[in-house]
C-alpha atoms as a PDB file:
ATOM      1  CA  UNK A   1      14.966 -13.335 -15.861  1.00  0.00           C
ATOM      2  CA  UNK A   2      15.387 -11.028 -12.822  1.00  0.00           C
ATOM      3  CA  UNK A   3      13.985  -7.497 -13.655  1.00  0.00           C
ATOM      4  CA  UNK A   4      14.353  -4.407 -11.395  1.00  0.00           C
ATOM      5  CA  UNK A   5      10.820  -2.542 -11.706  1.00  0.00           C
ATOM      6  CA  UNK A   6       8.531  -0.400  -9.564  1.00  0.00           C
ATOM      7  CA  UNK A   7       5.810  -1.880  -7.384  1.00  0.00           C
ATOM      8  CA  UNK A   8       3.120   0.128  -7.169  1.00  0.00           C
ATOM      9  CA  UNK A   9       1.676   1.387  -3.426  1.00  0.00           C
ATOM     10  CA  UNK A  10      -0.821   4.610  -2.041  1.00  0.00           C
ATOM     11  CA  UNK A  11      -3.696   5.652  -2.716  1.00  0.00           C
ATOM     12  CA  UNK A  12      -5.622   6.608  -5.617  1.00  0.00           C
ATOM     13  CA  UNK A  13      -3.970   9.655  -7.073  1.00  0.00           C
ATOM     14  CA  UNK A  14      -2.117   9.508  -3.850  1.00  0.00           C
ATOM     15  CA  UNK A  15       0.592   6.871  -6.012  1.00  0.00           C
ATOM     16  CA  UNK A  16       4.030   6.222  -4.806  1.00  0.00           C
ATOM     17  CA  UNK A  17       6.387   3.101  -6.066  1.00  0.00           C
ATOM     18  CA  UNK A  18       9.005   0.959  -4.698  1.00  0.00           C
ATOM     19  CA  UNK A  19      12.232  -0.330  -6.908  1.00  0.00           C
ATOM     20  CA  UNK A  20      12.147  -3.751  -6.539  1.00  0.00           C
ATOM     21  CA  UNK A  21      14.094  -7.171  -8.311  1.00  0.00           C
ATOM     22  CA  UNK A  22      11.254  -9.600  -9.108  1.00  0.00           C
ATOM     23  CA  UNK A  23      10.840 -12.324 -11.593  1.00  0.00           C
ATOM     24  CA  UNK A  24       9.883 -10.796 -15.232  1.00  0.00           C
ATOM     25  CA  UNK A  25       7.107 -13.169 -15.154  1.00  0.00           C
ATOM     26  CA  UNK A  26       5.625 -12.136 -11.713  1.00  0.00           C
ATOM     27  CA  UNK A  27       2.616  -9.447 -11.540  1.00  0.00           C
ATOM     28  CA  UNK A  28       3.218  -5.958 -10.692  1.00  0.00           C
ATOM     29  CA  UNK A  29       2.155  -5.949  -7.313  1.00  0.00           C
ATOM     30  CA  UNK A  30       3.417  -9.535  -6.571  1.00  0.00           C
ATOM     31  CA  UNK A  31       6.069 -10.427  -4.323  1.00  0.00           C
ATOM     32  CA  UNK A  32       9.266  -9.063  -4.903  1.00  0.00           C
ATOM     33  CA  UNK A  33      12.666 -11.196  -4.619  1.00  0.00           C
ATOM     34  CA  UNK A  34      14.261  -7.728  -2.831  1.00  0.00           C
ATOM     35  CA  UNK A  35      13.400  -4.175  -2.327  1.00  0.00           C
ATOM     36  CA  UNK A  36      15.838  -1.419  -3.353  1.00  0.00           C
ATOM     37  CA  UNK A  37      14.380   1.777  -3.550  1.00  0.00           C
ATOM     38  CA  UNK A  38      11.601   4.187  -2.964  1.00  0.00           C
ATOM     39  CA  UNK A  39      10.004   6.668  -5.840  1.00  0.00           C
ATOM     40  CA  UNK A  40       7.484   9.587  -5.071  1.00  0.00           C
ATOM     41  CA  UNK A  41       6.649  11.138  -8.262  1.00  0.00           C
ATOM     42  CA  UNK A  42       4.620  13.777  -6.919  1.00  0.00           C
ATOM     43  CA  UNK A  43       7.683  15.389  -4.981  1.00  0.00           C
ATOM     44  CA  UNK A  44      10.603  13.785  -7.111  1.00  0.00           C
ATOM     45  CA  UNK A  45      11.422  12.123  -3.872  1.00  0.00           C
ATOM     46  CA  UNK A  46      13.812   8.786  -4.743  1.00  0.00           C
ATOM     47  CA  UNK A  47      15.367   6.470  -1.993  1.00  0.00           C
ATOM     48  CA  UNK A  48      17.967   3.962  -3.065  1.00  0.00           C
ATOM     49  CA  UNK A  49      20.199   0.755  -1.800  1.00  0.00           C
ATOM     50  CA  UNK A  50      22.861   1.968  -4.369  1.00  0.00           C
ATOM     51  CA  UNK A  51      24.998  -1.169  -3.234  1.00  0.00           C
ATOM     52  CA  UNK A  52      22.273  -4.094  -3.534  1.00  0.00           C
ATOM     53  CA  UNK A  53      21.017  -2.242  -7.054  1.00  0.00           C
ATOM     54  CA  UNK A  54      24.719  -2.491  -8.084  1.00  0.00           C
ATOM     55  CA  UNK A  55      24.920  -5.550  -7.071  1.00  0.00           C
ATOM     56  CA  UNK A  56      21.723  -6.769  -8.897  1.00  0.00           C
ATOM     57  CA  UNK A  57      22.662  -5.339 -11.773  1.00  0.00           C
ATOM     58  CA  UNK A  58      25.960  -6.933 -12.319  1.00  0.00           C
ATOM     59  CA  UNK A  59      24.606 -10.312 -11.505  1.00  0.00           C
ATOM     60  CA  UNK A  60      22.415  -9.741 -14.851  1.00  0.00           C
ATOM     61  CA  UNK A  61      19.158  -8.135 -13.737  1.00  0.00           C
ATOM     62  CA  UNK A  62      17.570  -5.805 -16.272  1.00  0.00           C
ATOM     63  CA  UNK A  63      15.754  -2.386 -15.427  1.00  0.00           C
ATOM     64  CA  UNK A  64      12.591  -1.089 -17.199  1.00  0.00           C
ATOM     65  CA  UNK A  65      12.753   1.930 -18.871  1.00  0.00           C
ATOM     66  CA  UNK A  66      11.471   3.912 -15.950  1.00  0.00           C
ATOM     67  CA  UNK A  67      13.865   2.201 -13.288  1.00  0.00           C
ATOM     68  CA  UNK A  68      16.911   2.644 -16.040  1.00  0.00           C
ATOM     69  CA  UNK A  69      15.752   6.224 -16.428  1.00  0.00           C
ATOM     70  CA  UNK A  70      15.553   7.091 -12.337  1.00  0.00           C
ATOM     71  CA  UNK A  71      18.969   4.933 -12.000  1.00  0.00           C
ATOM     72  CA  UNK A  72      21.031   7.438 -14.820  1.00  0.00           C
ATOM     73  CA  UNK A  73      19.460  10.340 -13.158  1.00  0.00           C
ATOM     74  CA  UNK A  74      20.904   8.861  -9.638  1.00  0.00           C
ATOM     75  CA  UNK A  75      24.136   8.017 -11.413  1.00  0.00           C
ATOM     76  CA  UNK A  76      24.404   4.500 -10.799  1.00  0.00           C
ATOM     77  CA  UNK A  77      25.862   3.271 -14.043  1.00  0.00           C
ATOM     78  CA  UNK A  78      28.991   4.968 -13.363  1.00  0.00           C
ATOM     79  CA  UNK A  79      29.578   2.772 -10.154  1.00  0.00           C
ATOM     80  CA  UNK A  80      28.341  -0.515 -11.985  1.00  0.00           C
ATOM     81  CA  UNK A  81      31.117  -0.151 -14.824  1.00  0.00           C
ATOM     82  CA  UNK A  82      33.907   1.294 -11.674  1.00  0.00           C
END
């Protein structure tokens, strides 16, 4: 199962995550299948490939909880069911 999830990069305390689709069996920090986004939760900051997350998502991938949560808050899930 294809999962869209954040990758974990920066320093200690210094954290900052990319959105990636990877393989729900993969590790964390393994390689992803395709990187979609960019999360900063220190300044809010959030990067997206709205397109290539839509399209990942209709194809079947499911978000974590986190990724659903930063997706609704970016309004994606309007332009998946459009």
């Amino acid at each position: 199962m294809v999962k869209l999830r954040l990758k974990r990069f920066g320093k200690k305390r210094e954290v900052s995550y990319r959105i990636v689709a990877m393989q729900s069996t993969s590790r964390r920090d393994g390689r992803p299948l395709e990187e979609l986004g960019f999360y900063n939760p220190r300044t809010d900051e959030t990067r997206l490939n709205v397109p290539a997350i839509v399209e990942r998502l209709k194809s079947g991938a499911q978000p974590t909880e986190t990724v659903r949560h930063i997706l609704k808050k970016a309004q994606v899930f309007e332009q998946v069911n459009a």
